[in-house]
N, C-alpha and C. Protein backbone atom coordinates (compact mmCIF):
# COMPACT_ATOMS: atom_id res chain seq x y z
N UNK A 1 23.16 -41.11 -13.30
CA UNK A 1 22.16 -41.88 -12.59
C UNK A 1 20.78 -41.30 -12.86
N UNK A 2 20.35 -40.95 -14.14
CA UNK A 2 19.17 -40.69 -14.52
C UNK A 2 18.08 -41.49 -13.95
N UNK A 3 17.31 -40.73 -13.27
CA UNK A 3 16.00 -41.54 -12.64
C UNK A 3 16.20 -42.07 -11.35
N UNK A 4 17.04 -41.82 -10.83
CA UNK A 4 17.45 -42.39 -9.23
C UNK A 4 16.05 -41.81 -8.07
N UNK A 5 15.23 -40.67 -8.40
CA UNK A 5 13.93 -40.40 -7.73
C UNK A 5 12.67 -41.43 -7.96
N UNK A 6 13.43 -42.10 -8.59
CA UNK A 6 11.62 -43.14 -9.43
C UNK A 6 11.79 -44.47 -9.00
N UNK A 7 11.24 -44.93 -7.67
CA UNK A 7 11.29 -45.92 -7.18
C UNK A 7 10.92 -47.12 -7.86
N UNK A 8 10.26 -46.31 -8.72
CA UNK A 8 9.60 -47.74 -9.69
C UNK A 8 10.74 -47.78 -10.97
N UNK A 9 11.35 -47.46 -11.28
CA UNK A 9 12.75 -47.83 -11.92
C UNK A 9 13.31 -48.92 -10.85
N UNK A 10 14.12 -48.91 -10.12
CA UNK A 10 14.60 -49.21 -8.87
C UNK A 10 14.17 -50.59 -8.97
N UNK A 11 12.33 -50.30 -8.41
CA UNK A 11 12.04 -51.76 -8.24
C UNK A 11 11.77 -53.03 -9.64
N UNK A 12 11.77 -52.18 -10.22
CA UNK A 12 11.50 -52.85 -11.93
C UNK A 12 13.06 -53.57 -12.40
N UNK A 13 14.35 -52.68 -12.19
CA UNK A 13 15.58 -53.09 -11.91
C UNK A 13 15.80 -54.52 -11.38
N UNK A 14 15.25 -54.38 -10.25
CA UNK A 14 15.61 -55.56 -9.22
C UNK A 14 15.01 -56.66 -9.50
N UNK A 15 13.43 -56.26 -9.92
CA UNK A 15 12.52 -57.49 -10.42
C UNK A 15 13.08 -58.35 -11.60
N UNK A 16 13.94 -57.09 -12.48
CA UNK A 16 13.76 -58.06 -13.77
C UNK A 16 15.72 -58.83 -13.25
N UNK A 17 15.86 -58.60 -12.32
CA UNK A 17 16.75 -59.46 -11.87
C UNK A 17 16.90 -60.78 -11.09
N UNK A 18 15.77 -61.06 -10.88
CA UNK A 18 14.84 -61.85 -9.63
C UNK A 18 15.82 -62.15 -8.50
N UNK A 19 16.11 -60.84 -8.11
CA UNK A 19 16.25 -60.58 -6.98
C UNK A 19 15.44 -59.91 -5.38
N UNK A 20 15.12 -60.65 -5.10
CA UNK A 20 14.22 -60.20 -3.60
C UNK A 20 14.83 -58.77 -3.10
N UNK A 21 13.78 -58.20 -2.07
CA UNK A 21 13.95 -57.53 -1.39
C UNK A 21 15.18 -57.53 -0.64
N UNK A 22 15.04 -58.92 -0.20
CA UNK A 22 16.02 -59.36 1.07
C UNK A 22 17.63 -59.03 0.65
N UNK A 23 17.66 -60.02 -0.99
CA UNK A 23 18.31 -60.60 -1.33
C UNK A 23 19.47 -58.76 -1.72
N UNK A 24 18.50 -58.16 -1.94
CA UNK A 24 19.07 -56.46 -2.52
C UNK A 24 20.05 -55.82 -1.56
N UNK A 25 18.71 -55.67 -0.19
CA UNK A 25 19.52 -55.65 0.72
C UNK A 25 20.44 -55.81 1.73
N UNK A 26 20.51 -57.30 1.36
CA UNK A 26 21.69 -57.97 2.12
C UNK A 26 23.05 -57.29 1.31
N UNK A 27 22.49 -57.38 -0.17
CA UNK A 27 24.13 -56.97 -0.73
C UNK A 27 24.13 -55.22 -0.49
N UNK A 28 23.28 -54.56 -0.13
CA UNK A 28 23.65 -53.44 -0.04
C UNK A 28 24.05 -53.08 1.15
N UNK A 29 24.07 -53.90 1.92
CA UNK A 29 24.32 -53.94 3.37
C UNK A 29 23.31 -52.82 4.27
N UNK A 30 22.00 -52.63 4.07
CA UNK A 30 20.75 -52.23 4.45
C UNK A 30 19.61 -52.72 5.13
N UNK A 31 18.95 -52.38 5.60
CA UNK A 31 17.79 -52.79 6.38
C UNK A 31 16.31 -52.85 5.25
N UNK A 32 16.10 -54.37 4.98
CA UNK A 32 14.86 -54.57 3.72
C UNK A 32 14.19 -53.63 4.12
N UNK A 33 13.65 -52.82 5.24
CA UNK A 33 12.52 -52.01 5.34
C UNK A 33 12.90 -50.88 4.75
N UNK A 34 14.10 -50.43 4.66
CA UNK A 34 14.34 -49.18 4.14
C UNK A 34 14.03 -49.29 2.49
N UNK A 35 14.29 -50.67 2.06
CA UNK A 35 14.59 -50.45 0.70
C UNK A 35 12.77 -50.71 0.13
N UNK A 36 12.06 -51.76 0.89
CA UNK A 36 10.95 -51.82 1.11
C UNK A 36 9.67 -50.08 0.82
N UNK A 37 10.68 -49.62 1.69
CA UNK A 37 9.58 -48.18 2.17
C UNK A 37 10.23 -47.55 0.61
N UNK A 38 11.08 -47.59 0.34
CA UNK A 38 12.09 -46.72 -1.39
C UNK A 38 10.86 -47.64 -2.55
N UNK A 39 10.71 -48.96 -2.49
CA UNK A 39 10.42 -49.27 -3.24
C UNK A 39 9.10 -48.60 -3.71
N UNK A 40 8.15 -48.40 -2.02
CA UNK A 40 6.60 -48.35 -2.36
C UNK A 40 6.45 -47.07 -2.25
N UNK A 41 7.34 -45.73 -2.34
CA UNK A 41 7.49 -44.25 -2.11
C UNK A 41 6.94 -43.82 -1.13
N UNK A 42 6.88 -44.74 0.14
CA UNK A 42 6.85 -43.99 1.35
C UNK A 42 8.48 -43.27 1.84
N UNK A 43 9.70 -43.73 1.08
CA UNK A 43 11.27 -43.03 1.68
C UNK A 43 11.10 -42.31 0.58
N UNK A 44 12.12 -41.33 0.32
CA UNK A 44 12.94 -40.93 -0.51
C UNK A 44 14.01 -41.11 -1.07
N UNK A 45 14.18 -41.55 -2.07
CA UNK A 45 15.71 -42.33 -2.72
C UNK A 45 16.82 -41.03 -2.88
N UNK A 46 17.49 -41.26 -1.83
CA UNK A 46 18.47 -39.79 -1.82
C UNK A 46 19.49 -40.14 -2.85
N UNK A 47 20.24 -39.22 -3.04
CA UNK A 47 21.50 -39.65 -4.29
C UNK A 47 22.20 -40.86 -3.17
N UNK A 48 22.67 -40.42 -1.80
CA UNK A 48 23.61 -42.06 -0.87
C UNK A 48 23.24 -43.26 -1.47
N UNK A 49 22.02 -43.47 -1.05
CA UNK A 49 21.11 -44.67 -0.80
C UNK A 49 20.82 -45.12 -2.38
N UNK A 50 20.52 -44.10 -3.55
CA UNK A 50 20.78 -44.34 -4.96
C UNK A 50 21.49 -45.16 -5.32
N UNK A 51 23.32 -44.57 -4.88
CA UNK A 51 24.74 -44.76 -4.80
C UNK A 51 24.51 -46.50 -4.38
N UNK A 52 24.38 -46.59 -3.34
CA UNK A 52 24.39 -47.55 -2.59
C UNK A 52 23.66 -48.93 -3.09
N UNK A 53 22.31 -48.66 -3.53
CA UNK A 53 21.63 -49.93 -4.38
C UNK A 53 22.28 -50.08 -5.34
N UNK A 54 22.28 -48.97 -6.33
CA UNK A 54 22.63 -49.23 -7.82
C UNK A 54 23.72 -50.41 -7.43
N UNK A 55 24.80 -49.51 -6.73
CA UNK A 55 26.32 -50.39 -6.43
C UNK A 55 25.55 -51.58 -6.21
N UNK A 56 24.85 -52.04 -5.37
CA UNK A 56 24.81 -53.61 -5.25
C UNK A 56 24.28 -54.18 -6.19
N UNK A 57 23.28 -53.53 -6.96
CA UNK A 57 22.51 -53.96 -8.20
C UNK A 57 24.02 -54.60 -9.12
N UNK A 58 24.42 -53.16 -9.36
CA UNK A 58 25.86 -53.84 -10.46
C UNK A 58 26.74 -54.65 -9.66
N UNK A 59 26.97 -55.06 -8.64
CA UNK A 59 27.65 -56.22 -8.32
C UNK A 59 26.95 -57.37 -8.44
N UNK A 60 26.06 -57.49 -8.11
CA UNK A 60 24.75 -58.41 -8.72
C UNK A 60 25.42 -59.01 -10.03
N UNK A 61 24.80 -57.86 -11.13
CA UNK A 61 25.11 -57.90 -12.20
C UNK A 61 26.35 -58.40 -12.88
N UNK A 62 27.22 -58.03 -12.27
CA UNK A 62 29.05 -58.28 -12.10
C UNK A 62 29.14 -59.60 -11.85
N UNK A 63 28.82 -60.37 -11.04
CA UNK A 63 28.69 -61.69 -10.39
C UNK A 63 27.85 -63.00 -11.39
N UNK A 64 27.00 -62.24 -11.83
CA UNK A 64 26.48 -63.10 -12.46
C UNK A 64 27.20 -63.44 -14.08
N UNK A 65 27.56 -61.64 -14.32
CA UNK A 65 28.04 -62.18 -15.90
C UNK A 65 29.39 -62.90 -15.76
N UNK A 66 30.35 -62.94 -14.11
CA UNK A 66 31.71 -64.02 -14.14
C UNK A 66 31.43 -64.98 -14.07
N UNK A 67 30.09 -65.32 -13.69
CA UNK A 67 29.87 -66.99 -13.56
C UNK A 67 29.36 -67.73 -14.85
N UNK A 68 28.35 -66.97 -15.74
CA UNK A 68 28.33 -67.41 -17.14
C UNK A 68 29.62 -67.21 -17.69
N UNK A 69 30.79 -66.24 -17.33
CA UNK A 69 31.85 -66.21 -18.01
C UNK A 69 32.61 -67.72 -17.97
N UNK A 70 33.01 -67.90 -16.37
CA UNK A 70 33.40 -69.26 -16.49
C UNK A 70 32.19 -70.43 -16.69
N UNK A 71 31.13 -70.64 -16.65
CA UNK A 71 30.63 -71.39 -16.91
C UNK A 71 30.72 -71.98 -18.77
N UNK A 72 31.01 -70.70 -19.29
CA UNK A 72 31.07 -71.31 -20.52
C UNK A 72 32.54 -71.47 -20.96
N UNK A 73 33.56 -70.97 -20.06
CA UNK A 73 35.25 -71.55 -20.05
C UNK A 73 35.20 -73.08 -20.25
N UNK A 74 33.93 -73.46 -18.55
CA UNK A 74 34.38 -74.78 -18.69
C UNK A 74 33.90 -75.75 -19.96
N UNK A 75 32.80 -75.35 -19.98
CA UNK A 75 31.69 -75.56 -21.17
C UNK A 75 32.80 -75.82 -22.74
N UNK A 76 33.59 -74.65 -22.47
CA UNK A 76 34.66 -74.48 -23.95
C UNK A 76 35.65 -75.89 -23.52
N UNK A 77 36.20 -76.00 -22.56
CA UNK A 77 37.27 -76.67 -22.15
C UNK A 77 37.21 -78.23 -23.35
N UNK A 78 38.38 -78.38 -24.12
CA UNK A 78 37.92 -79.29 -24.23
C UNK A 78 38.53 -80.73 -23.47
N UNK A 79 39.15 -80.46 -22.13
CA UNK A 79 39.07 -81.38 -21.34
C UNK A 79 38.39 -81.82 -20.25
N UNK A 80 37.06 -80.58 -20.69
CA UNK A 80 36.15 -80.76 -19.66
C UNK A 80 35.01 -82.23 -19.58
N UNK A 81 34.66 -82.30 -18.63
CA UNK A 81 33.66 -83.45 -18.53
C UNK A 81 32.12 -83.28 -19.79
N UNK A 82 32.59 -82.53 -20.80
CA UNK A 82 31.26 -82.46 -21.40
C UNK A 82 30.32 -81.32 -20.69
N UNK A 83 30.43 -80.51 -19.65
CA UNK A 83 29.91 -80.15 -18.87
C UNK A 83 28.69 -81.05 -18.01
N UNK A 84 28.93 -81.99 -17.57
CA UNK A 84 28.27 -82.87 -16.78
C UNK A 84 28.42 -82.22 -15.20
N UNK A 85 29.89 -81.98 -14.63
CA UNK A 85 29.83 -81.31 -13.90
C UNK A 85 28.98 -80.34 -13.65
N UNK A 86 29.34 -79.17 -14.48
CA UNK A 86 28.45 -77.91 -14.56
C UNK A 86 27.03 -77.86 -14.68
N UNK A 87 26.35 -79.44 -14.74
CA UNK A 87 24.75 -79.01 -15.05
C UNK A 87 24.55 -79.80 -13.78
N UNK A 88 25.39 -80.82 -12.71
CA UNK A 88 25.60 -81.40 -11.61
C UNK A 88 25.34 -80.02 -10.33
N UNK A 89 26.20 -79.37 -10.57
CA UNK A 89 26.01 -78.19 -9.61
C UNK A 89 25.07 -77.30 -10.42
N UNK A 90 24.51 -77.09 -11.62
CA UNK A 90 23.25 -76.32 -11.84
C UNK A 90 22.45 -76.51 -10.93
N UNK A 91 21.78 -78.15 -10.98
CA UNK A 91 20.72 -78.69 -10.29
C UNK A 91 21.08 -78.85 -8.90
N UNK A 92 21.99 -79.14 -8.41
CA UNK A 92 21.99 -78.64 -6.80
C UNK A 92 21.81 -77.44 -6.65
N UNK A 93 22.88 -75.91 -7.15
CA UNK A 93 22.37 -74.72 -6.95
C UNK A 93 20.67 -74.50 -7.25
N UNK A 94 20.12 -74.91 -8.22
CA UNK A 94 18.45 -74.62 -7.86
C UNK A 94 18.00 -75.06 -7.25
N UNK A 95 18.73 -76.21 -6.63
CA UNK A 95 17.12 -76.96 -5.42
C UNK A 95 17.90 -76.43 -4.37
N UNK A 96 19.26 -76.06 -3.94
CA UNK A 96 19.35 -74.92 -3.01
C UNK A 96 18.72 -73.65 -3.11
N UNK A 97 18.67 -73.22 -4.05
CA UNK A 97 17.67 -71.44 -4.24
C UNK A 97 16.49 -72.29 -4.06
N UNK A 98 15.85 -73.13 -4.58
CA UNK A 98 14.34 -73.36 -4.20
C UNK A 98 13.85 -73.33 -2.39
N UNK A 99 14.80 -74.20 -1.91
CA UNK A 99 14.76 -74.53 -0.41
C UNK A 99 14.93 -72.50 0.39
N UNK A 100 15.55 -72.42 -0.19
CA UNK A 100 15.78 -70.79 0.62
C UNK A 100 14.63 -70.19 0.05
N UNK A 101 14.05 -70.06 -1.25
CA UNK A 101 12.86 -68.60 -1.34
C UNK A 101 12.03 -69.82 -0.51
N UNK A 102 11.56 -71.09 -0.45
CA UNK A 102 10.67 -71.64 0.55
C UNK A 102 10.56 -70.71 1.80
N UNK A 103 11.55 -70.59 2.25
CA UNK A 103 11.69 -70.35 3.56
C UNK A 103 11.07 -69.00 3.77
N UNK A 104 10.33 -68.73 5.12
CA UNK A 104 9.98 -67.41 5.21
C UNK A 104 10.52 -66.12 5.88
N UNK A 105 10.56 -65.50 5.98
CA UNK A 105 11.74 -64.36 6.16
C UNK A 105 11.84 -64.87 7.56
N UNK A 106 11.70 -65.18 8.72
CA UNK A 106 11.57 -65.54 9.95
C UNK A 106 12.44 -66.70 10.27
N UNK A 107 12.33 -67.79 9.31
CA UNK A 107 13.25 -68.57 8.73
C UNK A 107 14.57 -68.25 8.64
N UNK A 108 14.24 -67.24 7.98
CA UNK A 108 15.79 -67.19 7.51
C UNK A 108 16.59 -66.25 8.61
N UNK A 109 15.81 -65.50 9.25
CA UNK A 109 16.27 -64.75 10.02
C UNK A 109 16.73 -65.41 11.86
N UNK A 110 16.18 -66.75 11.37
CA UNK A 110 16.52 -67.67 13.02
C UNK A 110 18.22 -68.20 12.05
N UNK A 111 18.14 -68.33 11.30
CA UNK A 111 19.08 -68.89 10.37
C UNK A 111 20.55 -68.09 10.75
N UNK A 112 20.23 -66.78 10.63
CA UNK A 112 21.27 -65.90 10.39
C UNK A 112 21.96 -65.67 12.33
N UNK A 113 20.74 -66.25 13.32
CA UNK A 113 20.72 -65.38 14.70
C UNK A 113 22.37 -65.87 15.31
N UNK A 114 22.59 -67.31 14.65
CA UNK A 114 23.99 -67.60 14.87
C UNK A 114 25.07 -66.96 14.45
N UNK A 115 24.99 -66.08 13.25
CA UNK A 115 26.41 -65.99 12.68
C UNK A 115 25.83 -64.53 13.30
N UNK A 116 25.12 -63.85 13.51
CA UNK A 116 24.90 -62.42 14.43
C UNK A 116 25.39 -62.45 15.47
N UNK A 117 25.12 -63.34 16.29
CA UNK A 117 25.84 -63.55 17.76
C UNK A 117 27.08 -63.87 17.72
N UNK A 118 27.76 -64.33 16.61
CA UNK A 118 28.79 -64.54 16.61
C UNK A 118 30.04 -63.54 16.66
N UNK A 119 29.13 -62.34 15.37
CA UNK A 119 29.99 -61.15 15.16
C UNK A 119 29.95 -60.12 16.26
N UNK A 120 28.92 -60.32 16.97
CA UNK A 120 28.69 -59.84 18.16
C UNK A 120 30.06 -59.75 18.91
N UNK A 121 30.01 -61.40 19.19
CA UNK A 121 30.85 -61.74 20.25
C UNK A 121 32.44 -61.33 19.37
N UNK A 122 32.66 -61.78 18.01
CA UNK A 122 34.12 -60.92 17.79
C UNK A 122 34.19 -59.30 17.84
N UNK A 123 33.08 -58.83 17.61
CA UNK A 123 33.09 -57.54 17.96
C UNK A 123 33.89 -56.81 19.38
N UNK A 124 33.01 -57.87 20.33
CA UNK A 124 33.61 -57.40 21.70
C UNK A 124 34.93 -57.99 21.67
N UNK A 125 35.38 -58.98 21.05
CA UNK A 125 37.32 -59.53 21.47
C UNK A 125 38.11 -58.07 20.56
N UNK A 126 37.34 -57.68 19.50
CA UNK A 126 37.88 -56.75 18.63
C UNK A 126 37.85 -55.63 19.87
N UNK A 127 37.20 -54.77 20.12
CA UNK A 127 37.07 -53.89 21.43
C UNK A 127 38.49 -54.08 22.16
N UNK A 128 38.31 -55.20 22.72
CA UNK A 128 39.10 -55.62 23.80
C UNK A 128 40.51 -55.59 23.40
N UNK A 129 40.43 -56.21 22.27
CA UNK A 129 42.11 -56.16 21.89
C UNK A 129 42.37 -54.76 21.15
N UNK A 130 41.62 -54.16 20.59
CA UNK A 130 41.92 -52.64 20.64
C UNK A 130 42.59 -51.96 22.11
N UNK A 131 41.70 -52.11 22.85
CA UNK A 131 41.91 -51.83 24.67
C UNK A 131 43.34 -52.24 25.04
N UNK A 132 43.90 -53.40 24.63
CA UNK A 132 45.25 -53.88 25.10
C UNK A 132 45.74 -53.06 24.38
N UNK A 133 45.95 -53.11 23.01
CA UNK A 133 46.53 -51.92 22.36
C UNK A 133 47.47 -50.86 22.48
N UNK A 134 45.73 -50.32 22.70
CA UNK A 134 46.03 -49.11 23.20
C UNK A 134 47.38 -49.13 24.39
N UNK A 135 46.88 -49.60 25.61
CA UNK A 135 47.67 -49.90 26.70
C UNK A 135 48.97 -50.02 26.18
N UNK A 136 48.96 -50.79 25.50
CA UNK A 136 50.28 -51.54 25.07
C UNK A 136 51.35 -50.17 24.25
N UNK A 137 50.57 -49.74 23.00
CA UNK A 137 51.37 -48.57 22.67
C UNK A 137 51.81 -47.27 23.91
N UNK A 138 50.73 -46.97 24.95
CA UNK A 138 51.13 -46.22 25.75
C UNK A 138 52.24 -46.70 26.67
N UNK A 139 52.34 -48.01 27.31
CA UNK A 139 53.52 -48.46 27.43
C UNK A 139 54.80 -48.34 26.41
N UNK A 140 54.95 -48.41 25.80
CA UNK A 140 55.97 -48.28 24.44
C UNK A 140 56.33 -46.71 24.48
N UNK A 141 55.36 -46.18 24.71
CA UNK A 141 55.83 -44.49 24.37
C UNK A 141 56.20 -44.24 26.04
N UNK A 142 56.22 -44.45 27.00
CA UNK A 142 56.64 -44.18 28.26
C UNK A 142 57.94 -44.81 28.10
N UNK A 143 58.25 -45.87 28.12
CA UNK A 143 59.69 -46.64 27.51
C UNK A 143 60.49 -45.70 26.49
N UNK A 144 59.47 -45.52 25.41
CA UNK A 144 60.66 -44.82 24.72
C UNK A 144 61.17 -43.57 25.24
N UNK A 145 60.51 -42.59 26.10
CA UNK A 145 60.50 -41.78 26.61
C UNK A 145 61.65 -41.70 27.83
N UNK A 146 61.89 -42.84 28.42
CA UNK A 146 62.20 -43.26 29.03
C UNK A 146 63.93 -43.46 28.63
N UNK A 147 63.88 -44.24 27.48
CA UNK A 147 65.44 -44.03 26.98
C UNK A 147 65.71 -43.15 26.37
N UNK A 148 64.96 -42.56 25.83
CA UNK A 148 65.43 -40.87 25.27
C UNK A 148 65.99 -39.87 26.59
N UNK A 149 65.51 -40.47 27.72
CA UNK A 149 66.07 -39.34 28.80
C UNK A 149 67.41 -40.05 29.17
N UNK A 150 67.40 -41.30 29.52
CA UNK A 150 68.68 -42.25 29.38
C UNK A 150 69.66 -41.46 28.57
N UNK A 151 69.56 -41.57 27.42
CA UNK A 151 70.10 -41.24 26.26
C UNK A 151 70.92 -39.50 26.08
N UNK A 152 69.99 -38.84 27.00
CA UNK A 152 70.15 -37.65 27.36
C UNK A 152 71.31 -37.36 27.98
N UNK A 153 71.31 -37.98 29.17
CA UNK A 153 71.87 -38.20 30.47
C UNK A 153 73.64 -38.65 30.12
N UNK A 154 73.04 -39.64 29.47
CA UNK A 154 74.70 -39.81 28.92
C UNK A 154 75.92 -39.41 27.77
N UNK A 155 74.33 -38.67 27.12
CA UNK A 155 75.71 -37.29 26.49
C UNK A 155 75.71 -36.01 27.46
N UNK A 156 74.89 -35.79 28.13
CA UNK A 156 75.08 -34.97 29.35
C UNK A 156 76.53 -35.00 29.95
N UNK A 157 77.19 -36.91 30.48
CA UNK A 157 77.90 -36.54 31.18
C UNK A 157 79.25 -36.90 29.85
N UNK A 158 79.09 -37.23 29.04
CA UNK A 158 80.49 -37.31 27.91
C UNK A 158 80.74 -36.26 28.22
């Protein structure tokens, strides 16, 4: 990982990927300000956080070269539609990416406040059913405990 201290590698990386800030750190599963503050050398790019972009950078990267991979499968196919299909969903996928960089981070972030609250709320059933669980295995081990003394008892009296 030669150069992982040089934020301007990093951000030159990402640019010539036209990938956003946002877009980096969503896949790195990070907070844009962190990667924000890395970009403009107010953070420090530790080897983790290195680890951590690069990885999303090359999944990036990964993602994109399977989709030209099959894009030109279908492209090869020769029972394909000519690729009519494939230039059908080109032009929807760009006027979907157009409609989203429109949008301003605020936008997108009222966007997301549903599926947040959501994980929220499975978060807490996750909790909870951990909680039964638990309960539940400690019941099980009192039971088993329970016929192991049973069990005792009656080679006791053989």
């Amino acid at each position: 990982m030669a150069g992982i201290q040089d934020f301007k590698t990093l951000r030159a990386k990402r640019k010539s990927l036209g990938v956003s800030q946002v877009q980096l750190a969503t896949k790195a599963g990070i907070n844009v300000a962190i990667l924000a503050n890395v970009e403009c050398g107010r953070r420090r790019l530790s080897l983790d956080l290195a680890k951590i972009l690069y990885g999303a950078i090359a999944e990036i990267e990964r993602e994109r070269t399977h989709t030209i991979k099959s894009l030109e499968a279908v492209l090869d196919d020769p029972n394909s539609d000519g690729g009519a299909t494939v230039k059908a969903y080109a032009k929807w996928s760009e006027e979907k990416l157009k409609a989203h960089a429109a949008k301003s981070e605020e936008e997108l972030i009222k966007e997301r406040a549903p599926l947040r609250q959501r994980i929220a709320a499975l978060l807490l059933r996750v909790k909870a059913l951990a909680a039964e669980m638990d309960e539940y295995l400690a019941e099980v081990a009192e039971y088993r405990a329970a016929v192991e003394k049973h069990k005792a008892e009656v080679r006791r009296l053989k």
